[in-house]
PDB file of N, CA and C in Angstrom:
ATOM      1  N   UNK A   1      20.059  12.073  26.734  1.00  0.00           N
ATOM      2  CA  UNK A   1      19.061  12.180  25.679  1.00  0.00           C
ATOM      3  C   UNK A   1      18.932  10.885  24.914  1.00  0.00           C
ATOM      4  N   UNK A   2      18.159  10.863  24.135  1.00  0.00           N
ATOM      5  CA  UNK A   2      17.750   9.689  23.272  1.00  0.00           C
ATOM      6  C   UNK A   2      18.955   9.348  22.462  1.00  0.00           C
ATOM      7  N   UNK A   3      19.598   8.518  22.174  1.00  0.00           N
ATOM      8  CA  UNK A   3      20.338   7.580  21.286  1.00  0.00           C
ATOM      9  C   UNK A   3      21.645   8.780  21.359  1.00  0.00           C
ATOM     10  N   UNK A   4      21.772   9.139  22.591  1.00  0.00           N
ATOM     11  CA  UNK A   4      23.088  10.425  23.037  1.00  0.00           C
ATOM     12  C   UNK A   4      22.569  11.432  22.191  1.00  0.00           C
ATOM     13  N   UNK A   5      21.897  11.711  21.836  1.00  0.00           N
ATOM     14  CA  UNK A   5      21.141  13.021  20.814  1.00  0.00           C
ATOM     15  C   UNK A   5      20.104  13.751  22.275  1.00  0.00           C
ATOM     16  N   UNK A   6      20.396  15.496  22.516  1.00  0.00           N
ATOM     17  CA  UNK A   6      19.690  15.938  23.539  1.00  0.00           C
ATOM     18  C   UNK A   6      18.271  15.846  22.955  1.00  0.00           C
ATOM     19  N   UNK A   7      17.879  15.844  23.867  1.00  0.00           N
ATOM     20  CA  UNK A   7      15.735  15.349  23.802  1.00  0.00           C
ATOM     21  C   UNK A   7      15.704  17.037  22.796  1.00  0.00           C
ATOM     22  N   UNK A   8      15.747  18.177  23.577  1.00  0.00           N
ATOM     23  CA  UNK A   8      15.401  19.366  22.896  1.00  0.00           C
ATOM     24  C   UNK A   8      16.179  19.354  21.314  1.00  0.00           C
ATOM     25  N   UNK A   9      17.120  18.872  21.138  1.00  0.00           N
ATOM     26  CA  UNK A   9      17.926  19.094  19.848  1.00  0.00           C
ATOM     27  C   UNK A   9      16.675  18.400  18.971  1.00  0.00           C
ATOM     28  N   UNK A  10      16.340  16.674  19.338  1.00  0.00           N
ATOM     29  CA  UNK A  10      15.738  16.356  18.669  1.00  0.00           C
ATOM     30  C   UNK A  10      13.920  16.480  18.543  1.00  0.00           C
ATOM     31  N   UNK A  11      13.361  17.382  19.261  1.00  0.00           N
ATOM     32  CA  UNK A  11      12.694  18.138  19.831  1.00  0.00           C
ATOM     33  C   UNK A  11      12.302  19.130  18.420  1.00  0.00           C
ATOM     34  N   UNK A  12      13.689  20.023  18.389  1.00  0.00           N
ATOM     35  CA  UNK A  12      13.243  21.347  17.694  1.00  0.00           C
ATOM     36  C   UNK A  12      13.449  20.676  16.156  1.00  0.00           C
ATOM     37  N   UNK A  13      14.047  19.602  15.834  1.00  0.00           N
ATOM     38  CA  UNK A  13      14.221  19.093  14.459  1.00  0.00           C
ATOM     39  C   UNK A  13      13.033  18.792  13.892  1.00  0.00           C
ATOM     40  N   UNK A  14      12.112  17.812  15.176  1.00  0.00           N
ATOM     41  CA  UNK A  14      10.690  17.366  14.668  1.00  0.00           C
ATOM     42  C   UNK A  14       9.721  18.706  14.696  1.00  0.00           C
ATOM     43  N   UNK A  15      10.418  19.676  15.275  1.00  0.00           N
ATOM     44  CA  UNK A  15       9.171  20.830  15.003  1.00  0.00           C
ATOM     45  C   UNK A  15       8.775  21.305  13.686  1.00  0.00           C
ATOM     46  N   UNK A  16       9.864  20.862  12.563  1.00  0.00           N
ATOM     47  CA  UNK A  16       9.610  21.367  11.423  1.00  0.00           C
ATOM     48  C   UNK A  16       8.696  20.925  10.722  1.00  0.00           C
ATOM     49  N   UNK A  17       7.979  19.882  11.235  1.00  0.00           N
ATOM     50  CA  UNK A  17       7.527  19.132  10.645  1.00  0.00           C
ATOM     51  C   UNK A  17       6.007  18.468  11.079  1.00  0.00           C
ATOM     52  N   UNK A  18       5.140  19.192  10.971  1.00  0.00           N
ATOM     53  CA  UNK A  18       4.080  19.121  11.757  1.00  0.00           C
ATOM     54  C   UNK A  18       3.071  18.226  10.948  1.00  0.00           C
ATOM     55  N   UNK A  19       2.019  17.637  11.670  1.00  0.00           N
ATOM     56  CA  UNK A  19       1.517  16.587  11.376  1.00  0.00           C
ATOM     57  C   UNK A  19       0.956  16.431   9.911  1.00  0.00           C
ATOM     58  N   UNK A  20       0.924  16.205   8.906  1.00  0.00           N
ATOM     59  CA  UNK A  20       0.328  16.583   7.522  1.00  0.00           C
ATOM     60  C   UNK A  20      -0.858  16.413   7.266  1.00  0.00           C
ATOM     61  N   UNK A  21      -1.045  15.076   8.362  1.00  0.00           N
ATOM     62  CA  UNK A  21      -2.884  14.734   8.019  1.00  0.00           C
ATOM     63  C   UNK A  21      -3.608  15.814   8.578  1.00  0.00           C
ATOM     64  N   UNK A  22      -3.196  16.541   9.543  1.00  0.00           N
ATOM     65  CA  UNK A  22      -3.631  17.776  10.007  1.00  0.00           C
ATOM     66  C   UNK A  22      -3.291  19.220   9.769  1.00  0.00           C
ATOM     67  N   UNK A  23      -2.204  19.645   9.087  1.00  0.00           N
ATOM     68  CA  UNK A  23      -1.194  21.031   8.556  1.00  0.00           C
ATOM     69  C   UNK A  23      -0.917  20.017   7.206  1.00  0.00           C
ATOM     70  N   UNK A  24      -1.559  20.048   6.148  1.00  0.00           N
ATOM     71  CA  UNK A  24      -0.675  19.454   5.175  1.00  0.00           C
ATOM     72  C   UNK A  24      -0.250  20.682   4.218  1.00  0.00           C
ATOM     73  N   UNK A  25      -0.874  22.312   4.655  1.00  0.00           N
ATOM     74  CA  UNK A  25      -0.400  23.729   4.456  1.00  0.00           C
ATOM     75  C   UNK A  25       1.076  23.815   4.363  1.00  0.00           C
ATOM     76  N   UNK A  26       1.382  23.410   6.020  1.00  0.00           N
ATOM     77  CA  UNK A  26       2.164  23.511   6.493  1.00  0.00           C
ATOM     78  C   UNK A  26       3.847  22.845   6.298  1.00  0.00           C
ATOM     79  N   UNK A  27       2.774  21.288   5.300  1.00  0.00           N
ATOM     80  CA  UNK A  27       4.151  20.511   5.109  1.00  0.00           C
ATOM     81  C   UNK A  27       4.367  20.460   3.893  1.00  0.00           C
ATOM     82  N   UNK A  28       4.062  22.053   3.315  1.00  0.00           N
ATOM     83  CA  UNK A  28       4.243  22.185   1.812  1.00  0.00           C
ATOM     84  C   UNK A  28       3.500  20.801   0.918  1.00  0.00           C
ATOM     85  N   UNK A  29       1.789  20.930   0.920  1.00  0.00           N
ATOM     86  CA  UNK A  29       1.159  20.164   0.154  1.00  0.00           C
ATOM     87  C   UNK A  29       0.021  20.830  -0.149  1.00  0.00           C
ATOM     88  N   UNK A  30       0.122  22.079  -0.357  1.00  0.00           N
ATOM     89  CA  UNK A  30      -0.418  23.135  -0.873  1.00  0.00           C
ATOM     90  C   UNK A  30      -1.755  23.091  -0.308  1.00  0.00           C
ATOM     91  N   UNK A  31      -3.103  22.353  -1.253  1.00  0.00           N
ATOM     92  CA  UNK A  31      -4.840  22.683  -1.323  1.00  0.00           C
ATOM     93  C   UNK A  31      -5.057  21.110  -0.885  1.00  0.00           C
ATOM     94  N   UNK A  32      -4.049  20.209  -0.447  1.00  0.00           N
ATOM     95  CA  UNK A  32      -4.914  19.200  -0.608  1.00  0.00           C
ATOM     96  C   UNK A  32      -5.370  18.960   0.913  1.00  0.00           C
ATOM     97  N   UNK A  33      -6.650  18.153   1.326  1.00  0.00           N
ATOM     98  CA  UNK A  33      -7.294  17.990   2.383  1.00  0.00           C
ATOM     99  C   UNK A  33      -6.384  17.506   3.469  1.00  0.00           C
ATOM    100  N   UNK A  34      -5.864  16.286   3.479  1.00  0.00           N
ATOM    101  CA  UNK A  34      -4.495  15.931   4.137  1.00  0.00           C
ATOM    102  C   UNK A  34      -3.790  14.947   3.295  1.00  0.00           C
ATOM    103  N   UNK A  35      -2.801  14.529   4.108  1.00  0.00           N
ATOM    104  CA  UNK A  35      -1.369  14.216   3.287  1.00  0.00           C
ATOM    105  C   UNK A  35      -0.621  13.401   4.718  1.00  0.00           C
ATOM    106  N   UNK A  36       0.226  12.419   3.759  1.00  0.00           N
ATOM    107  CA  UNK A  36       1.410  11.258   4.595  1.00  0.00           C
ATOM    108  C   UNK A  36       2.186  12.113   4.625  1.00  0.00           C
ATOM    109  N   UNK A  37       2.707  13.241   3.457  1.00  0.00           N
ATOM    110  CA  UNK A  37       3.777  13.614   3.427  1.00  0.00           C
ATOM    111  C   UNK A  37       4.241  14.680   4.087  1.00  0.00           C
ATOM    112  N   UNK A  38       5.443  15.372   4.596  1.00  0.00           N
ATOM    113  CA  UNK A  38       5.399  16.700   5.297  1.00  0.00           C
ATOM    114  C   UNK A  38       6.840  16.768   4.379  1.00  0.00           C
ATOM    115  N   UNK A  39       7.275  17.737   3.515  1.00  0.00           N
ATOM    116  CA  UNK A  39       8.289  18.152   2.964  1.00  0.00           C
ATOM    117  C   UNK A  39       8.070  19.578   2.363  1.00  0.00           C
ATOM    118  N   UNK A  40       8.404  19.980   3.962  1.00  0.00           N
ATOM    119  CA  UNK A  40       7.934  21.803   3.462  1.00  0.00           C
ATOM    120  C   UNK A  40       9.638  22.450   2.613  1.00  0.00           C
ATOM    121  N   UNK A  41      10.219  21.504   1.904  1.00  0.00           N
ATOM    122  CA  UNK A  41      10.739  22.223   0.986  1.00  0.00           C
ATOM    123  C   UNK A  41      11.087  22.272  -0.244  1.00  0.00           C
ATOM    124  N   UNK A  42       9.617  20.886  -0.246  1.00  0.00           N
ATOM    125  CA  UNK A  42       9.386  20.371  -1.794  1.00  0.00           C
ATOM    126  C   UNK A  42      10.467  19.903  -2.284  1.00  0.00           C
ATOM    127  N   UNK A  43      11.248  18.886  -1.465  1.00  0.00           N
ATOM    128  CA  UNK A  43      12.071  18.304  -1.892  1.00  0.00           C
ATOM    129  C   UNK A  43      11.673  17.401  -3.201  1.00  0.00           C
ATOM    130  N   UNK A  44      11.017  16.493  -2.564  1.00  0.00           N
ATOM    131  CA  UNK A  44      10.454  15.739  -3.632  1.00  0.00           C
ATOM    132  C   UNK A  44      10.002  15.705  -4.923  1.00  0.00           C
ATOM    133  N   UNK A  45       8.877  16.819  -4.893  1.00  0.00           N
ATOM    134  CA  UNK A  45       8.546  17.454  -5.744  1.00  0.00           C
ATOM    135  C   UNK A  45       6.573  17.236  -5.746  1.00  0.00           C
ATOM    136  N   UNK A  46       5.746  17.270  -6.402  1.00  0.00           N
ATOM    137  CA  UNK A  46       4.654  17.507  -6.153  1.00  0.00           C
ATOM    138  C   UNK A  46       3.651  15.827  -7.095  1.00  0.00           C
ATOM    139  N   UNK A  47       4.218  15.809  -7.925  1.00  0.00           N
ATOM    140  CA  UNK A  47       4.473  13.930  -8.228  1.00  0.00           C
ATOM    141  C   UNK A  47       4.516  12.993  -7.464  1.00  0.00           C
ATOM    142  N   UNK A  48       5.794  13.081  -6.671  1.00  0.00           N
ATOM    143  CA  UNK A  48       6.297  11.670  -5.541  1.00  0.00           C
ATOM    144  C   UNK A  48       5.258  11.641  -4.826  1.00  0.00           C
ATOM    145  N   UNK A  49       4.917  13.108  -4.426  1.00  0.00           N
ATOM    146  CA  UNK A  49       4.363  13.341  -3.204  1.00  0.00           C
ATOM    147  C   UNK A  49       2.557  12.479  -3.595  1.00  0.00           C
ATOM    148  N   UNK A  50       2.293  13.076  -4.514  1.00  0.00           N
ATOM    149  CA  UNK A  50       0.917  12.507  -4.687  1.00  0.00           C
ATOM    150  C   UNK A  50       1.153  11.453  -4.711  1.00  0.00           C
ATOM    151  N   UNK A  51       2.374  10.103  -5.488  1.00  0.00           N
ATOM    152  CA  UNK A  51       2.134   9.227  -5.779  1.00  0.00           C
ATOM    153  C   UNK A  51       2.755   8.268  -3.985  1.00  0.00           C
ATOM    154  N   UNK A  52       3.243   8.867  -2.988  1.00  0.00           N
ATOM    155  CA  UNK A  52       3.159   8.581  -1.827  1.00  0.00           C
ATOM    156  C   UNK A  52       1.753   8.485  -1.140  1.00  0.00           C
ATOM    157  N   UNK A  53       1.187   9.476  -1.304  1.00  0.00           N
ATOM    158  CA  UNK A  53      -0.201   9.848  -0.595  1.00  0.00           C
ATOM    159  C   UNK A  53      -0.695   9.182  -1.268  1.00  0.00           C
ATOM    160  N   UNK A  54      -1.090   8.371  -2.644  1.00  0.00           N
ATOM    161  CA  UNK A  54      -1.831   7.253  -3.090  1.00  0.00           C
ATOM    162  C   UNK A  54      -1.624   6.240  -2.582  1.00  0.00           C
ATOM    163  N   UNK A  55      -0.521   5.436  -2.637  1.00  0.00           N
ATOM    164  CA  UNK A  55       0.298   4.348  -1.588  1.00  0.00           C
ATOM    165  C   UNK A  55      -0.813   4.297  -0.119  1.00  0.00           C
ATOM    166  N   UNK A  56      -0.029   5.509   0.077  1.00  0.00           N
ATOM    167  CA  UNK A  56      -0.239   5.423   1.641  1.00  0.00           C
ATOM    168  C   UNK A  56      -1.737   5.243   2.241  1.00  0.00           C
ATOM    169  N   UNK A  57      -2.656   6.139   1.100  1.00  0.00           N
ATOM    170  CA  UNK A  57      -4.002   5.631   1.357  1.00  0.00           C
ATOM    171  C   UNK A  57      -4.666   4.560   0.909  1.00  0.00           C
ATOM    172  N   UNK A  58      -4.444   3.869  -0.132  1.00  0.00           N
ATOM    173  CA  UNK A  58      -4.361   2.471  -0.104  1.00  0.00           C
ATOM    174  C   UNK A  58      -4.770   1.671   1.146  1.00  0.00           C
ATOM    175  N   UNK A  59      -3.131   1.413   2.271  1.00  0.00           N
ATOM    176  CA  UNK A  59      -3.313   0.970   3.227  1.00  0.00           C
ATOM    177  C   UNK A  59      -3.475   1.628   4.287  1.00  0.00           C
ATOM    178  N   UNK A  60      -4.178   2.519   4.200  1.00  0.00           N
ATOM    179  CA  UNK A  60      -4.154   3.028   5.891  1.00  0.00           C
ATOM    180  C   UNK A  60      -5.460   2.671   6.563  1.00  0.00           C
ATOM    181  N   UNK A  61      -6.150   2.317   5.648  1.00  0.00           N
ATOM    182  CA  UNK A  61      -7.281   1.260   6.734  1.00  0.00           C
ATOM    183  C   UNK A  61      -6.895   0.184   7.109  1.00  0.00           C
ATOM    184  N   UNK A  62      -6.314  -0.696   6.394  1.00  0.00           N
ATOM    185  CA  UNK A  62      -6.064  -2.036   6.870  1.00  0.00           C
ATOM    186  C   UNK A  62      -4.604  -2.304   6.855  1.00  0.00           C
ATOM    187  N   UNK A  63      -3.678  -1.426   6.782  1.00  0.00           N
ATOM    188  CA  UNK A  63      -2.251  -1.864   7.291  1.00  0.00           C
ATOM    189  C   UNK A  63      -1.460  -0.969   8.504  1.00  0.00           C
ATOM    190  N   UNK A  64      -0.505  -0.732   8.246  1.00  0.00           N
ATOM    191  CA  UNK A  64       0.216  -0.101   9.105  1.00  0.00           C
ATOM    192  C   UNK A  64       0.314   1.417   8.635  1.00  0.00           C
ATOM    193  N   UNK A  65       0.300   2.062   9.749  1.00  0.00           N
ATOM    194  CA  UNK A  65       0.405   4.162   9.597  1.00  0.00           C
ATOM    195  C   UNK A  65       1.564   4.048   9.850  1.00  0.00           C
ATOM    196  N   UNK A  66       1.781   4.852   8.936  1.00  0.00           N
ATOM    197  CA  UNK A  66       3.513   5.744   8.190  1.00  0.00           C
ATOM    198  C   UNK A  66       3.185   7.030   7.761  1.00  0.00           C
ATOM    199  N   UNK A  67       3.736   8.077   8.108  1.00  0.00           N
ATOM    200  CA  UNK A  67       3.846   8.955   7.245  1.00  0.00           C
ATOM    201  C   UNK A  67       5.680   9.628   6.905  1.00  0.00           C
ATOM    202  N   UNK A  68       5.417  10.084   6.063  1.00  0.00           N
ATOM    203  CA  UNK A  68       7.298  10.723   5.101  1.00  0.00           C
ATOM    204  C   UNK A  68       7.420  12.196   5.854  1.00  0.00           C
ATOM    205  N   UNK A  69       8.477  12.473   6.380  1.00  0.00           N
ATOM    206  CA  UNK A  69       9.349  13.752   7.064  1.00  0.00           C
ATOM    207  C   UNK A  69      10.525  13.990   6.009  1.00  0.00           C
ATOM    208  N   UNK A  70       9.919  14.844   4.714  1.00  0.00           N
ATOM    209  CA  UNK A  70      11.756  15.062   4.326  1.00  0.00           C
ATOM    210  C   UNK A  70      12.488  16.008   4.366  1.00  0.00           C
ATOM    211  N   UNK A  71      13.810  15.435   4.629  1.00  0.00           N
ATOM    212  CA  UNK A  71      14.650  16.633   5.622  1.00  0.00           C
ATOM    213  C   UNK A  71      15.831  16.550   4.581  1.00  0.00           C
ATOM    214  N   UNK A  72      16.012  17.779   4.673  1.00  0.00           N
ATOM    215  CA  UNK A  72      17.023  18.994   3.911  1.00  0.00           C
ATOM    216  C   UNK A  72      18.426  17.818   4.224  1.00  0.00           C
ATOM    217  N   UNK A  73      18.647  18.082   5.498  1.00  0.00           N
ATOM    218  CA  UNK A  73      19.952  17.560   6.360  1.00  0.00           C
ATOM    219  C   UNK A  73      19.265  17.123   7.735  1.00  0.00           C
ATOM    220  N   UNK A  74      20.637  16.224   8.224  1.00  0.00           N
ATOM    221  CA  UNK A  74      20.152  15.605   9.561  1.00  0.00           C
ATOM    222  C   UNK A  74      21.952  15.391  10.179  1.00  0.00           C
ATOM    223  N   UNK A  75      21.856  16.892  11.060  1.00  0.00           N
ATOM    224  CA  UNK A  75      23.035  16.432  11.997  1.00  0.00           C
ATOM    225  C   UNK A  75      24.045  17.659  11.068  1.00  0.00           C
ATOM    226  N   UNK A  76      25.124  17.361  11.599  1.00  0.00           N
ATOM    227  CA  UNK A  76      26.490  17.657  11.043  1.00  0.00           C
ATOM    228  C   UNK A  76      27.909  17.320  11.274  1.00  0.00           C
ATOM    229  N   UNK A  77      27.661  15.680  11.315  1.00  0.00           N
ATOM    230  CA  UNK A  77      28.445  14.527  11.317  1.00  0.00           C
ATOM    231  C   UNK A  77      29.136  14.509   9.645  1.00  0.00           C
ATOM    232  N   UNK A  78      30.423  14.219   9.536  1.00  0.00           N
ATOM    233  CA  UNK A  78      30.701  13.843   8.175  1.00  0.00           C
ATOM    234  C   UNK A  78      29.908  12.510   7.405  1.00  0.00           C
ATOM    235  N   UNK A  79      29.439  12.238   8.366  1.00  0.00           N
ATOM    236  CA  UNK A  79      29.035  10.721   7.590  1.00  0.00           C
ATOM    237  C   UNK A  79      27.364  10.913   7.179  1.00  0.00           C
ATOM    238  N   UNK A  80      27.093   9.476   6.671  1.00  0.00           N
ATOM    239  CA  UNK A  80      25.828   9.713   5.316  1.00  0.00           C
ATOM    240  C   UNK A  80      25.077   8.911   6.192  1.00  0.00           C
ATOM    241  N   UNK A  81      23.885   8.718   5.787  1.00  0.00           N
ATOM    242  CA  UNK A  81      23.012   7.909   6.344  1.00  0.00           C
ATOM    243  C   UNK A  81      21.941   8.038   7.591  1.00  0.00           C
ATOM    244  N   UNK A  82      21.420   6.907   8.201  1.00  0.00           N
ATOM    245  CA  UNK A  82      20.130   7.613   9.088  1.00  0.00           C
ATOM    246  C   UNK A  82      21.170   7.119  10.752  1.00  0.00           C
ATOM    247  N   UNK A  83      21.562   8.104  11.082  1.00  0.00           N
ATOM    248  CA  UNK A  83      22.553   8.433  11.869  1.00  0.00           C
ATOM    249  C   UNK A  83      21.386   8.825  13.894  1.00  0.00           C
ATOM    250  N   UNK A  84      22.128   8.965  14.759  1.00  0.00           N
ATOM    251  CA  UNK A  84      21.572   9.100  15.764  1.00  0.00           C
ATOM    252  C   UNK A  84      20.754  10.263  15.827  1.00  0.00           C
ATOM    253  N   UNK A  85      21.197  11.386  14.630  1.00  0.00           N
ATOM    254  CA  UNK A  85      20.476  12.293  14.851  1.00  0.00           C
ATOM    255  C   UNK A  85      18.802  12.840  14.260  1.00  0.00           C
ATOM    256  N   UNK A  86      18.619  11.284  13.263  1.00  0.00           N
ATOM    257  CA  UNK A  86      17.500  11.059  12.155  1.00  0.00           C
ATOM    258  C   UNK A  86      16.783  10.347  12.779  1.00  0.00           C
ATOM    259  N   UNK A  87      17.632   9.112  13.852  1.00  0.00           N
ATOM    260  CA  UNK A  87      16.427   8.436  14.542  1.00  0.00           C
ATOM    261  C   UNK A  87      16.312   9.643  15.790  1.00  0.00           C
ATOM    262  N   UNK A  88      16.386   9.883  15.929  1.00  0.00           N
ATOM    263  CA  UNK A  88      15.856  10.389  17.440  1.00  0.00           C
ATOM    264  C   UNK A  88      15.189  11.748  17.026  1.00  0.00           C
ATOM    265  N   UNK A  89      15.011  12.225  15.940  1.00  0.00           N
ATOM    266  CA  UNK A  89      13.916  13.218  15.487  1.00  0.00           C
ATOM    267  C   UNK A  89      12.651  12.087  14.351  1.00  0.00           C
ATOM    268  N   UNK A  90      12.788  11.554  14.103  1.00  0.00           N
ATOM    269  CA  UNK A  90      12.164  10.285  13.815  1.00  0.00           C
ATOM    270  C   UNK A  90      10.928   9.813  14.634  1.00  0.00           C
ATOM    271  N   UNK A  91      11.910   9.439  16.125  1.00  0.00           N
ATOM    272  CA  UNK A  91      11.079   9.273  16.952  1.00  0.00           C
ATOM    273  C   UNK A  91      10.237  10.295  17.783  1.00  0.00           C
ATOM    274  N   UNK A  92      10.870  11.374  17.709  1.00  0.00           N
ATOM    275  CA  UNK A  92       9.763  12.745  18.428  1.00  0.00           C
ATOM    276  C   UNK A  92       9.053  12.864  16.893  1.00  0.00           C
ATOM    277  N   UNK A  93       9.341  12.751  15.570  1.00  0.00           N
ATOM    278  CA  UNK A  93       7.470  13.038  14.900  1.00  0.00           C
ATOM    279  C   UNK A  93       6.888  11.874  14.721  1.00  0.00           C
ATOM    280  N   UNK A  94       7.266  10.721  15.443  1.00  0.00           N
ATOM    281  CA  UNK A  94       6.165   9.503  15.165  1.00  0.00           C
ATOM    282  C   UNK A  94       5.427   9.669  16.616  1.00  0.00           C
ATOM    283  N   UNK A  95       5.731  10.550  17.666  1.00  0.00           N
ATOM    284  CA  UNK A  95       5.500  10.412  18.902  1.00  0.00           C
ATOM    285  C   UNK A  95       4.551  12.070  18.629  1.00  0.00           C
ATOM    286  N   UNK A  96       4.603  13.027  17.776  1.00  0.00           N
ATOM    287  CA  UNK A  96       3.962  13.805  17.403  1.00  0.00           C
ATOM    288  C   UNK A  96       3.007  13.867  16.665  1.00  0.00           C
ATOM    289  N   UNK A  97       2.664  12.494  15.690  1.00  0.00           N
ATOM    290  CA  UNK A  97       2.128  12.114  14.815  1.00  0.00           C
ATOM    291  C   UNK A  97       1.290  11.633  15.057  1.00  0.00           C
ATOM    292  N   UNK A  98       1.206  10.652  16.114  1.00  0.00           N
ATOM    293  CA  UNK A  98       0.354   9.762  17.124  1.00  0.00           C
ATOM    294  C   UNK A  98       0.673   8.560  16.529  1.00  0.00           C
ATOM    295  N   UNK A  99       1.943   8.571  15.653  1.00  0.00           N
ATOM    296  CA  UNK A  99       1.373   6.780  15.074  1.00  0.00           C
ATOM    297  C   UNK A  99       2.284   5.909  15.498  1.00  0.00           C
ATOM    298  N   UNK A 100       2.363   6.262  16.863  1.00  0.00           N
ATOM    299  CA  UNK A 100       2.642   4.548  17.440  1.00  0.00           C
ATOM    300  C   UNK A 100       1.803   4.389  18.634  1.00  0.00           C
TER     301      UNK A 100
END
């Protein structure tokens, strides 16, 4: 699998997280048309989030596409940080996202 992480493990991680510019319902961003952000558990809170989705539309004509996945947890390694199991669900929703 990707970065020793199984393809399906990191597979069902990016499922949570469905595209926002298209489900932004879905990625807990309630009424708005679409959205960078997907944090269906309102981590953030409803602030960040707008003041991300301002950012982000800013440049999304003329710079680079990004959008935010925020996740509860990633893995269940003792250790902190963006670990094999963050990139390789990372890379299945940027590969779900279309933005590379």
């Amino acid at each position: 699998g990707l970065l020793g992480v199984s393809a399906n493990a990191a597979e069902k991680l990016a499922s949570h997280f469905p595209n926002p510019r298209k489900y932004p319902s879905r990625c807990g961003r309630g009424s708005v048309a679409f959205s960078f952000v997907c944090d269906p558990w309102d981590i953030l809170g409803r602030e960040i989030q707008d003041r991300i989705d301002m950012v982000a539309r800013s440049v999304d004509s003329h710079g680079p596409k990004f959008g935010v996945a925020v996740m509860k947890t990633v893995g269940t390694g003792p250790t902190w940080g963006c670990g094999q199991e963050a990139q390789a669900a990372a890379k299945e929703i940027v590969t779900a996202w279309k933005f590379d």
